[in-house]
Protein backbone atom coordinates (compact mmCIF):
# COMPACT_ATOMS: atom_id res chain seq x y z
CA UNK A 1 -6.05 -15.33 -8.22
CA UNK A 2 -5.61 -15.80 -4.29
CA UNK A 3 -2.53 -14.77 -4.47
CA UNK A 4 -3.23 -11.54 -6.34
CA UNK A 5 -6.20 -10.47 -3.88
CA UNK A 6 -3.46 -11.19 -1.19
CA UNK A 7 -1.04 -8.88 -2.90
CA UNK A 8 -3.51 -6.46 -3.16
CA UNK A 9 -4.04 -6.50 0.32
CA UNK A 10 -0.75 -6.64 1.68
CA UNK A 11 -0.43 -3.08 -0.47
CA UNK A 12 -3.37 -1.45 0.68
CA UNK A 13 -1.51 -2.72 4.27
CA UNK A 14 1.52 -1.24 3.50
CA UNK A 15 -0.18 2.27 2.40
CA UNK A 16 -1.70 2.83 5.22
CA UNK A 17 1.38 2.00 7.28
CA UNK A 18 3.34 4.58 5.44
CA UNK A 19 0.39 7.04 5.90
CA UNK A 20 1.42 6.47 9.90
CA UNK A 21 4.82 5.82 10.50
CA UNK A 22 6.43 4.39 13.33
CA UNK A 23 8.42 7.20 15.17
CA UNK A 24 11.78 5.33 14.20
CA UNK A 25 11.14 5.12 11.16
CA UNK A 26 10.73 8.58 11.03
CA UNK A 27 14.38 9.46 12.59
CA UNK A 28 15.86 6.20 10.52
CA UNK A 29 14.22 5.82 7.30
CA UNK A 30 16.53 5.35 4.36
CA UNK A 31 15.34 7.13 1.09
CA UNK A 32 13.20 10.61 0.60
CA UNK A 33 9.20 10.66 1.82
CA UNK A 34 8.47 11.76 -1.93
CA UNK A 35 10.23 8.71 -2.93
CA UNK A 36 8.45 6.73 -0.93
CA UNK A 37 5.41 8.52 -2.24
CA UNK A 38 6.25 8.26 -5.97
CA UNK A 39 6.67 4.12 -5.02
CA UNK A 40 3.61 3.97 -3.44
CA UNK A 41 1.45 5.57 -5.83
CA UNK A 42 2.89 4.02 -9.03
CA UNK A 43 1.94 0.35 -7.40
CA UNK A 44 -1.00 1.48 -6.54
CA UNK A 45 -1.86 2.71 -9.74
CA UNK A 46 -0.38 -0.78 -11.26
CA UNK A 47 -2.63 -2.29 -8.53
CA UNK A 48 -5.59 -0.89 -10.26
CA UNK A 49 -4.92 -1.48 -14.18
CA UNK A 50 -4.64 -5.16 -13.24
CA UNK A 51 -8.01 -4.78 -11.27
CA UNK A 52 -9.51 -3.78 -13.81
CA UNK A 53 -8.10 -6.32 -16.46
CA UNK A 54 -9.48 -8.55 -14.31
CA UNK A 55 -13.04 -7.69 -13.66
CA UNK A 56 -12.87 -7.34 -17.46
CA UNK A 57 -11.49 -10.57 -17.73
CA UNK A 58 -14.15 -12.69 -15.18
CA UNK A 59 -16.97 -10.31 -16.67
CA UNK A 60 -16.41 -11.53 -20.49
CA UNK A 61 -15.86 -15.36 -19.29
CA UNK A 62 -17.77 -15.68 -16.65
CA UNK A 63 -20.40 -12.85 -16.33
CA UNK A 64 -21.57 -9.87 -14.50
CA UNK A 65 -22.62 -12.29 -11.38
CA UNK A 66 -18.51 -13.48 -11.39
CA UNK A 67 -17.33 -10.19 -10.73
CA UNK A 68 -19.93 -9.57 -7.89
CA UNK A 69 -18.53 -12.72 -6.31
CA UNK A 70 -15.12 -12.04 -6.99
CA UNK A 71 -15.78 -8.72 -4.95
CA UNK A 72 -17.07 -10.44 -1.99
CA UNK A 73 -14.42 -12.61 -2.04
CA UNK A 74 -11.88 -9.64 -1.56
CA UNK A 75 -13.47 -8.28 0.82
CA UNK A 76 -14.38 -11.52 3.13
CA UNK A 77 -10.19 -12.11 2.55
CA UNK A 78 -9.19 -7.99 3.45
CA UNK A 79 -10.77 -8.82 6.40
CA UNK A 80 -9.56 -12.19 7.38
CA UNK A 81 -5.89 -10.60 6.65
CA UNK A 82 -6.08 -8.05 8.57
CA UNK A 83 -7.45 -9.88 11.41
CA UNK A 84 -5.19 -12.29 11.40
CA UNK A 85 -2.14 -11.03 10.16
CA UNK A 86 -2.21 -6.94 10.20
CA UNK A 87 -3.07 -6.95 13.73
CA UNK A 88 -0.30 -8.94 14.49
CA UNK A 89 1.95 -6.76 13.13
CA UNK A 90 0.40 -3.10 14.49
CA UNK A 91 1.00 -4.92 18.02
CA UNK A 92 4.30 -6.15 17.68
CA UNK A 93 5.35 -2.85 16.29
CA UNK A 94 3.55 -0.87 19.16
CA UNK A 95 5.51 -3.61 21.40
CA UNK A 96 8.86 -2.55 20.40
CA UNK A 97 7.84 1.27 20.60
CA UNK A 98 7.11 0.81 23.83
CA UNK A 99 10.16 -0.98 24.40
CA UNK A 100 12.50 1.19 23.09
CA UNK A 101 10.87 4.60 24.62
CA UNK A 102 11.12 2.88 28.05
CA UNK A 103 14.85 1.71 27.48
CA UNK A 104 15.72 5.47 26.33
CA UNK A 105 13.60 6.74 29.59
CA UNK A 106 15.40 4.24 32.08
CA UNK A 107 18.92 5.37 30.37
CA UNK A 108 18.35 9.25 30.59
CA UNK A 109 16.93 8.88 34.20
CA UNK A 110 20.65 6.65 35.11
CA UNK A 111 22.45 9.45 33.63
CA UNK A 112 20.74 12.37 35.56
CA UNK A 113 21.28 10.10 38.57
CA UNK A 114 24.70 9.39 37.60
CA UNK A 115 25.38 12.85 37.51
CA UNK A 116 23.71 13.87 40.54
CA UNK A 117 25.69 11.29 42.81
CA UNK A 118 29.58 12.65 40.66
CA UNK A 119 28.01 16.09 42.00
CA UNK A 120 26.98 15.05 45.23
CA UNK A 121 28.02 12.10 46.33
């Protein structure tokens, strides 16, 4: 069960990330947005069938005060994920953003100088 809420997570995760690309991805990216789309919202909609097979499931075993739990329990793990991991992940991506756009800066600013001085110098 763990491992489904952390699937679940890791989804909602990737959504939002394809909601807000990175700007390379958005030059690079291999495949069509509506594919990307379709993908999205057919495990999403997977996502919530099994949901609700299992609320049904814990419901009939256990009872109505199993799927309450079962509720908090996603949502105390959501947030320990994306805490722990998520964040991790927005940074280092923001990291190499930053990384590249100042690499691309410094090169454009040697060429203008590089042409300047063949002009000038």
């Amino acid at each position: 069960m763990s491992k489904w809420l952390k699937a679940s997570s890791d989804l909602d995760f990737l959504a939002k990330k394809a909601k807000n690309p990175s700007v390379f991805k958005k030059f690079l990216a291999k495949g069509s947005v509506e594919e990307e789309a379709f993908q999205t919202y057919t495990h999403k909609k997977k996502l919530e069938e099994q949901r609700y097979d299992l609320m049904t499931l814990l419901q009939f075993r256990y009872g109505h005060k199993a799927k309450d739990e079962l509720i908090a329990l996603e949502g105390k793990i959501r947030k320990q994920r994306q805490k722990e991991i998520y964040d991790r992940e927005l940074l280092k991506q923001r990291i190499i953003e930053i990384i590249a756009v100042a690499f691309t800066f410094v090169m454009v600013c040697g060429f203008v100088f590089w042409v300047v001085w063949l002009k000038y110098g």
